[in-house]
N, C-alpha and C. Protein backbone atom coordinates (compact mmCIF):
# COMPACT_ATOMS: atom_id res chain seq x y z
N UNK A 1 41.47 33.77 -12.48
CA UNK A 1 41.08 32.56 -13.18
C UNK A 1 41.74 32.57 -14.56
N UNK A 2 42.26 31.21 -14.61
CA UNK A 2 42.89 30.96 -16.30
C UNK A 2 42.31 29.93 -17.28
N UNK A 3 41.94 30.51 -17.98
CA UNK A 3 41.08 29.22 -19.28
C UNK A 3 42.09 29.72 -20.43
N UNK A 4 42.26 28.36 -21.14
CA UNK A 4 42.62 27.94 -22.29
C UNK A 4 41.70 28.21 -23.51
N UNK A 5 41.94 28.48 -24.48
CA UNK A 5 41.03 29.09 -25.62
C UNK A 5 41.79 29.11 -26.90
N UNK A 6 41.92 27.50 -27.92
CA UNK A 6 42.77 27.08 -28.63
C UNK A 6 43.89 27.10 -28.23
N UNK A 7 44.96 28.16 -29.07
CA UNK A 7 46.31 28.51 -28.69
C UNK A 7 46.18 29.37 -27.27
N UNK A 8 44.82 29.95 -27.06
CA UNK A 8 45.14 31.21 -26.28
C UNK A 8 45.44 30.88 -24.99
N UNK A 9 46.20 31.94 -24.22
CA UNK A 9 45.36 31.54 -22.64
C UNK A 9 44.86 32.65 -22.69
N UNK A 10 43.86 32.70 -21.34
CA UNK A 10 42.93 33.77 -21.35
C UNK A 10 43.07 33.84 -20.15
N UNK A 11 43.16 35.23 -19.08
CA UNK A 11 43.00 35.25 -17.77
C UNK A 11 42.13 36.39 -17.25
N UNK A 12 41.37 35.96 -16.22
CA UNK A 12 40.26 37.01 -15.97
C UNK A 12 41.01 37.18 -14.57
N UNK A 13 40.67 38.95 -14.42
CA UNK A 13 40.71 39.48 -13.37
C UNK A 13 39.73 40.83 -13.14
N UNK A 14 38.69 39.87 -11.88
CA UNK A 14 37.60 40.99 -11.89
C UNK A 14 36.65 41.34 -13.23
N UNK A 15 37.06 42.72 -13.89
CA UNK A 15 36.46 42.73 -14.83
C UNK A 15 37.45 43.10 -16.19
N UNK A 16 38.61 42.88 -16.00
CA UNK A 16 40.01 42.60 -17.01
C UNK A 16 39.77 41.41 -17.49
N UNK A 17 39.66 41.46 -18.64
CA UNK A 17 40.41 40.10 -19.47
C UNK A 17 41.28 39.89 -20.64
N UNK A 18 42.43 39.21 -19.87
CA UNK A 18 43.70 39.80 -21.00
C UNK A 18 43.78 38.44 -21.62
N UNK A 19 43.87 38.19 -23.02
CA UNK A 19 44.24 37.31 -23.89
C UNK A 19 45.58 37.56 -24.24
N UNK A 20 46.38 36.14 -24.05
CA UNK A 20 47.42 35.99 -25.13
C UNK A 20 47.21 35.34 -25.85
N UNK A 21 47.97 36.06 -26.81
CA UNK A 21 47.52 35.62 -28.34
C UNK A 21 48.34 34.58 -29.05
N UNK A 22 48.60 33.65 -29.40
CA UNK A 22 49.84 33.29 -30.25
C UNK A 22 49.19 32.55 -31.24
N UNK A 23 49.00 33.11 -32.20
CA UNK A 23 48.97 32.67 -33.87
C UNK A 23 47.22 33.25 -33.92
N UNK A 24 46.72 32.76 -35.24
CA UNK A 24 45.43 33.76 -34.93
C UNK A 24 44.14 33.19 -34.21
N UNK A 25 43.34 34.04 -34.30
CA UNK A 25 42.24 34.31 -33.61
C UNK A 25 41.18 33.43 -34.21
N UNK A 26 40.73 32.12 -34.50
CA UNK A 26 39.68 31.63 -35.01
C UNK A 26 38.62 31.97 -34.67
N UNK A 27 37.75 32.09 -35.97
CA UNK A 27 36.08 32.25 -35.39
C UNK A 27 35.67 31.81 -34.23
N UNK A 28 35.76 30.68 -34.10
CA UNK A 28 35.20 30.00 -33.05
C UNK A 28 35.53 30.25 -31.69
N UNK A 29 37.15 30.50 -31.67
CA UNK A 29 37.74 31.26 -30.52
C UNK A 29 37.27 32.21 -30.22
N UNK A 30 37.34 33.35 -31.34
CA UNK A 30 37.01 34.70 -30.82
C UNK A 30 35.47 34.67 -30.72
N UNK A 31 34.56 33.86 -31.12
CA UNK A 31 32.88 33.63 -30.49
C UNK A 31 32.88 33.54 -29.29
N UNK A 32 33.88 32.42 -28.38
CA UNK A 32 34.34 31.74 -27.14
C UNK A 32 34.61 33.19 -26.54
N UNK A 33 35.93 33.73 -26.50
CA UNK A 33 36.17 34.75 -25.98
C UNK A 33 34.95 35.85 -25.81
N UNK A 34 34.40 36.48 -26.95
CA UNK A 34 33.35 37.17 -26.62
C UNK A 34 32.48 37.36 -25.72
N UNK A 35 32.03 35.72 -25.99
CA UNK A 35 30.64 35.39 -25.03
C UNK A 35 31.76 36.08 -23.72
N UNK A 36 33.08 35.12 -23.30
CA UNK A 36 33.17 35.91 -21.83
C UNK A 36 33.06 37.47 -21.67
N UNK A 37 33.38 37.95 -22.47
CA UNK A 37 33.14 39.44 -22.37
C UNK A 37 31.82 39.88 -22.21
N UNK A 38 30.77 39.54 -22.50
CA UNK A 38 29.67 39.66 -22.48
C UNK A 38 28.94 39.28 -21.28
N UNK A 39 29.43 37.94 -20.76
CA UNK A 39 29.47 37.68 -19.70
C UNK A 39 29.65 38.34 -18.43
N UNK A 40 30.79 38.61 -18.49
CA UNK A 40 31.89 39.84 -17.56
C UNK A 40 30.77 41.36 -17.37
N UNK A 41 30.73 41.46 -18.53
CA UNK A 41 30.35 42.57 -18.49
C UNK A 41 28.71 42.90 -17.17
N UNK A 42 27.90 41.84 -18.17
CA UNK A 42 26.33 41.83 -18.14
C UNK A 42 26.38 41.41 -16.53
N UNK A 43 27.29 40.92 -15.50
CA UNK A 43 27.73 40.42 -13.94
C UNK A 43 28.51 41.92 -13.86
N UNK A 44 29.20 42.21 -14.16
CA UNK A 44 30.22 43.41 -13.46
C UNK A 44 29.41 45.10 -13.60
N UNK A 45 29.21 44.93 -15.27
CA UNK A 45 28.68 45.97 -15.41
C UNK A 45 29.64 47.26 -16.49
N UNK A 46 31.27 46.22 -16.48
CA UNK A 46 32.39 46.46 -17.02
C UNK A 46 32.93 45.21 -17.64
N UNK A 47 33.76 45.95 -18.42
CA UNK A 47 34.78 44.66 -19.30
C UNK A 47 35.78 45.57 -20.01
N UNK A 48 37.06 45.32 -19.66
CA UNK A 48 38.25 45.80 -20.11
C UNK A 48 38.73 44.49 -20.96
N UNK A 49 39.28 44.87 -22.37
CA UNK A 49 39.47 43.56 -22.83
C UNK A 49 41.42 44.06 -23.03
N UNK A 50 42.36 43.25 -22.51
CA UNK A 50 43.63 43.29 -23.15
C UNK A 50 44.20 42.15 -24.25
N UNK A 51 44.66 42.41 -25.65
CA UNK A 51 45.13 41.42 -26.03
C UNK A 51 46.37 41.94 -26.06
N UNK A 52 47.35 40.54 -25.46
CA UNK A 52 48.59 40.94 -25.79
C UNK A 52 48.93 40.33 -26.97
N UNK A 53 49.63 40.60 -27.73
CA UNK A 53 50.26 40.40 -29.40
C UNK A 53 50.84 39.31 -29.17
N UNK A 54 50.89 37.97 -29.73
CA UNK A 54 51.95 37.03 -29.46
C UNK A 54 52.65 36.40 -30.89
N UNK A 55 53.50 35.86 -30.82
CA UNK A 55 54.10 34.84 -32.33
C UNK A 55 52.60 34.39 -33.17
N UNK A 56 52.94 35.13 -34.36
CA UNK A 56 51.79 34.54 -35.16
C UNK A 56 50.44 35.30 -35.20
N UNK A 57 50.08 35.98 -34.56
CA UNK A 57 48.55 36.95 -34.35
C UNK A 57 48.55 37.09 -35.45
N UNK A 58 46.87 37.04 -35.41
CA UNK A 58 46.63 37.36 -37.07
C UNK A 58 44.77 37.22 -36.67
N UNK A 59 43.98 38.07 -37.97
CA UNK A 59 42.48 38.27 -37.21
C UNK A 59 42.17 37.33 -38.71
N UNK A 60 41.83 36.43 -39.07
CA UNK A 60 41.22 35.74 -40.21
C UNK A 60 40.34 36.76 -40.67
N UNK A 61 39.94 36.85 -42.24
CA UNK A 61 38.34 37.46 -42.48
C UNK A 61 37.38 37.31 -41.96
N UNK A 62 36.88 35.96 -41.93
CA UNK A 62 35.72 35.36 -40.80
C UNK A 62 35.67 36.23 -39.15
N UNK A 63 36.68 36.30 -38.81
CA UNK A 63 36.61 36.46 -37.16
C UNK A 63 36.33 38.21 -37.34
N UNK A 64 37.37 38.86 -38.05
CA UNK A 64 36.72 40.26 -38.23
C UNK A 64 35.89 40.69 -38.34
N UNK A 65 35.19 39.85 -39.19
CA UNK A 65 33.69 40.09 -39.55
C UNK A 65 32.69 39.52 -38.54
N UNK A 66 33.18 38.74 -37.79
CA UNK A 66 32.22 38.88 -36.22
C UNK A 66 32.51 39.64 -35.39
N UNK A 67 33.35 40.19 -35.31
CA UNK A 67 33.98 40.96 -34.49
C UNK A 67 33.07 42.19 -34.93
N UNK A 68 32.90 43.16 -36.01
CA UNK A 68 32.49 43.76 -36.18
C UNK A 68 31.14 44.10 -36.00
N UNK A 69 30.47 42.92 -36.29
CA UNK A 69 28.62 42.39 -36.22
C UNK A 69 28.97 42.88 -34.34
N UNK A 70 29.20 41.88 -33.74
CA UNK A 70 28.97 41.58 -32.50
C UNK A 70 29.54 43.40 -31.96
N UNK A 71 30.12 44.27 -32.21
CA UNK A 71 30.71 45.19 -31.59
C UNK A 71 29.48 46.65 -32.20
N UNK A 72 28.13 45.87 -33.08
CA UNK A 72 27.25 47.08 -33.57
C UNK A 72 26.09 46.86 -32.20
N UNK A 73 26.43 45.21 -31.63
CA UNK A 73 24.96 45.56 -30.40
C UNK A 73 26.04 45.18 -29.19
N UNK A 74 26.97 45.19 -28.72
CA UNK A 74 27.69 45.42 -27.72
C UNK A 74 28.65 45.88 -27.29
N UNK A 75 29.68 46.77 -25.99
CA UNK A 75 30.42 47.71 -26.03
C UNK A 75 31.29 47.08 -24.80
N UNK A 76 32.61 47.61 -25.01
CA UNK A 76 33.00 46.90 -23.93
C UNK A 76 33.97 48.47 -22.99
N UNK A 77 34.47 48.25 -21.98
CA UNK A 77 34.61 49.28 -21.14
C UNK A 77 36.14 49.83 -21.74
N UNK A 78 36.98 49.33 -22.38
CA UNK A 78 37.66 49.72 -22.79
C UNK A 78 38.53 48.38 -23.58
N UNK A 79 39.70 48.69 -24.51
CA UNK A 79 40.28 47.86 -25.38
C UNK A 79 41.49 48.17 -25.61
N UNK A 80 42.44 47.44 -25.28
CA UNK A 80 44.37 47.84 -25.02
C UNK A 80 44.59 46.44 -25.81
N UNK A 81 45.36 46.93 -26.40
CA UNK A 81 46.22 45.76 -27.58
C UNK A 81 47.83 45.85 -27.47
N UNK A 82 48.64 45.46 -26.72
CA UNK A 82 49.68 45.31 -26.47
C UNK A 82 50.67 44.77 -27.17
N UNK A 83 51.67 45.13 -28.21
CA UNK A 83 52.33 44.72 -28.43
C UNK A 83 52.52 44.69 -29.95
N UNK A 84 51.28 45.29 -30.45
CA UNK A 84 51.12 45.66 -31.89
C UNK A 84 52.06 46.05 -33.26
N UNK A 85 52.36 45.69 -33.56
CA UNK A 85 53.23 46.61 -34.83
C UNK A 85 52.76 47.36 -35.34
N UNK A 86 53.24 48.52 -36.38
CA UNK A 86 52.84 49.21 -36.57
C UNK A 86 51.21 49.07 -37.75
N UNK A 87 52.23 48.43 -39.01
CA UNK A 87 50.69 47.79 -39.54
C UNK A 87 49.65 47.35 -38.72
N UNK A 88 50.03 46.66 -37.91
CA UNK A 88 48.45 45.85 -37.52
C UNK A 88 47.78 47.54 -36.83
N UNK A 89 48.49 48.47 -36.10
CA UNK A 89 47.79 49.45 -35.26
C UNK A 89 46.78 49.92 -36.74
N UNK A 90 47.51 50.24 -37.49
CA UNK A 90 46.76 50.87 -38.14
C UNK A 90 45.44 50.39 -38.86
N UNK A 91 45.57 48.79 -39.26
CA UNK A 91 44.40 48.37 -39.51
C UNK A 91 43.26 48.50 -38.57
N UNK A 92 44.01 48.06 -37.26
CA UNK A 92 42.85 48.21 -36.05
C UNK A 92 42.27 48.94 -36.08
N UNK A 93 43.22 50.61 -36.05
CA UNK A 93 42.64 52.19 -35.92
C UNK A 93 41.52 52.11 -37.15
N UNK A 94 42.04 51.64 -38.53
CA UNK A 94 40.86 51.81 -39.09
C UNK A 94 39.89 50.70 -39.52
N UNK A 95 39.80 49.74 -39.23
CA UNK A 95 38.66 48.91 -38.84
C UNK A 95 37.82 49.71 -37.78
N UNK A 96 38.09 49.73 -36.46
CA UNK A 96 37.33 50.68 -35.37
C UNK A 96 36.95 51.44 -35.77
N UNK A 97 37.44 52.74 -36.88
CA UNK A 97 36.47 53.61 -36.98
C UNK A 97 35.62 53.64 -38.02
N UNK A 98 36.15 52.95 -38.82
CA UNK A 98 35.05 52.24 -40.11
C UNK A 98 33.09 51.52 -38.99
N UNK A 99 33.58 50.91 -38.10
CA UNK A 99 32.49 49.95 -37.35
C UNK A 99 31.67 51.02 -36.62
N UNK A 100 32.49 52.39 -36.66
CA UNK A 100 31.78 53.53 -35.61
C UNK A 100 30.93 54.14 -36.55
N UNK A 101 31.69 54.50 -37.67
CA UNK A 101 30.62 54.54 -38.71
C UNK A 101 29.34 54.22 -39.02
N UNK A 102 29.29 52.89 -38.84
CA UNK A 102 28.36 52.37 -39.37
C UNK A 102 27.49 51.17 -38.47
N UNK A 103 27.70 52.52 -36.99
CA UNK A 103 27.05 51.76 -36.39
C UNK A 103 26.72 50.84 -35.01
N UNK A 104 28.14 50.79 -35.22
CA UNK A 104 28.77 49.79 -33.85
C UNK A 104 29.10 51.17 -32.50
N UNK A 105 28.93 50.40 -31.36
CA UNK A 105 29.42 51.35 -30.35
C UNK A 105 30.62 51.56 -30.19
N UNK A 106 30.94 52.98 -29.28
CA UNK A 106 32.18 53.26 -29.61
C UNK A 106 32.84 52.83 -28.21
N UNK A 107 33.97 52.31 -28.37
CA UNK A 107 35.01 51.88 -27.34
C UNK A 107 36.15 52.30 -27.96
N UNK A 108 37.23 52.93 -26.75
CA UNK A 108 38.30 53.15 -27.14
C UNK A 108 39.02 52.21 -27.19
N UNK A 109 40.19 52.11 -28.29
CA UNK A 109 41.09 51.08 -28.71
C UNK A 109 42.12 52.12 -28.45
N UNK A 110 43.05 51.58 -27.35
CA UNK A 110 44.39 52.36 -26.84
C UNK A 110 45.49 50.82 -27.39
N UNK A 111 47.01 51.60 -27.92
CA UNK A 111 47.76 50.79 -28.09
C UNK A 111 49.15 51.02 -27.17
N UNK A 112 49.47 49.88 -26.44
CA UNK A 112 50.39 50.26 -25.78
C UNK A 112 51.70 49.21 -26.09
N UNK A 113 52.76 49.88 -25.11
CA UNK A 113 53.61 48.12 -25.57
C UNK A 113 54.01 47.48 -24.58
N UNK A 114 53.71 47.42 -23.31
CA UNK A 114 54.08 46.60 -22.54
C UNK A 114 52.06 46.42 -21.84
N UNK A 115 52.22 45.32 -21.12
CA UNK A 115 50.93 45.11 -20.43
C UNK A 115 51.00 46.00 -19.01
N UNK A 116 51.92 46.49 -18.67
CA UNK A 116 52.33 47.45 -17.98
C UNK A 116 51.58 48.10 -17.72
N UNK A 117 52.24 48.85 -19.55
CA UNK A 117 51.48 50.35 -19.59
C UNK A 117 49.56 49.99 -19.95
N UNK A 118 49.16 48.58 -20.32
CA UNK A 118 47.98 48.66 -20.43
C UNK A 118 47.01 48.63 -18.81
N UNK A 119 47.90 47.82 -17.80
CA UNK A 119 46.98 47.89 -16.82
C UNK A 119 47.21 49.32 -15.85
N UNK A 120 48.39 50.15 -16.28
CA UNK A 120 47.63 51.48 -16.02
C UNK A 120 47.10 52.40 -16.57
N UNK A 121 46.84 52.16 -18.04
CA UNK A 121 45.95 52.49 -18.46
C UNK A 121 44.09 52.56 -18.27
N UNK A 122 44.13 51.15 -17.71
CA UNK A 122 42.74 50.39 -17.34
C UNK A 122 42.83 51.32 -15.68
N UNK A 123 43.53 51.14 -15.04
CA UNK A 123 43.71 51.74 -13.62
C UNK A 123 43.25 53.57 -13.93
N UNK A 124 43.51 53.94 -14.83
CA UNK A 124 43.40 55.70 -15.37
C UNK A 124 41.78 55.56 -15.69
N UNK A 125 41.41 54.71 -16.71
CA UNK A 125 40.23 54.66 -17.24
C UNK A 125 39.10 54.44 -16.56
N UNK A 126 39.85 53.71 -15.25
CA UNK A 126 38.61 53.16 -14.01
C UNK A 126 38.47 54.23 -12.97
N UNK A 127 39.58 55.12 -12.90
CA UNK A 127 38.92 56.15 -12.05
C UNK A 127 38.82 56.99 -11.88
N UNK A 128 38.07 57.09 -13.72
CA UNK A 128 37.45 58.33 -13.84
C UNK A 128 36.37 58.16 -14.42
N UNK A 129 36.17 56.62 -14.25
CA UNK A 129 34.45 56.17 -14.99
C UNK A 129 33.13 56.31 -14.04
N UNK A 130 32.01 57.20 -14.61
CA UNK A 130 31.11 56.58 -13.52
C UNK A 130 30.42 55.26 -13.20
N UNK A 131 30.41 55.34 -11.49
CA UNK A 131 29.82 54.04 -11.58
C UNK A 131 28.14 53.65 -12.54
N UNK A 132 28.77 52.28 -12.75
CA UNK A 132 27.53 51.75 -13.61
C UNK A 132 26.44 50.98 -12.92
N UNK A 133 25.54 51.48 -13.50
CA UNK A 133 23.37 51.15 -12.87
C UNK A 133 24.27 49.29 -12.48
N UNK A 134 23.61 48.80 -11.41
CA UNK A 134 24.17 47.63 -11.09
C UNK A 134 23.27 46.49 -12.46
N UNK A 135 23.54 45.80 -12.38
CA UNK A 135 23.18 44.44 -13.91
C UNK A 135 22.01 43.63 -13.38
N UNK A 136 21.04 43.83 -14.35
CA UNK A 136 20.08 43.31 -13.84
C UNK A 136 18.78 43.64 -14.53
């Protein structure tokens, strides 16, 4: 399945959901996006989130700062960011562990550079996870 989400597209598979990104991430978007993750999850029981990097990415103050709130009462099964430069990795790396700090659950943030290497990454991560209590 493919939904539109401002600039984004968004495509779900199973319990993958890879965003492309092109230009940034509005609050309101990344609220939109969430909820599906939350969604995904609270039905699957999992949620792999991929963003791939596109022309223009960029996280506003506003959206970080939900991002952060929303990531202290929910966790997602894993997090691949594709395509990153080097600055942005590093803000990510330390935003994430700043939020672990203080609070938020921990999910790994893997950076890769092709979506390639992220969906075998997600393929590595899935089978060696135990299965999860079914949702409900």
């Amino acid at each position: 399945m493919q939904i539109q989400i401002g600039a984004h597209r968004i495509a779900i598979e199973d319990d993958v959901l890879l965003a492309y990104v092109n230009g940034p991430w509005l609050l309101a978007e990344i609220k939109e996006f969430l909820g599906l993750c939350e969604e995904t999850f609270a039905r699957l029981g999992s949620a792999y989130l991929v963003t791939v990097v596109g022309p223009g990415y960029g996280l506003p103050p506003e959206s970080r700062k939900y991002i952060a709130e929303w990531g202290r009462g929910h966790a997602v099964s894993g997090n691949v960011i594709v395509g990153a430069p080097f600055a942005m990795r590093a803000l990510i790396t330390i935003l994430a562990r700043a939020s672990q700090m203080v609070g938020a659950r921990s999910t790994d943030v893997v950076f890769t550079a092709t979506e390639a290497e992220a969906r075998t990454w997600i393929a590595r991560k899935k089978s060696t996870r135990q299965p999860a209590a079914p949702p409900g």
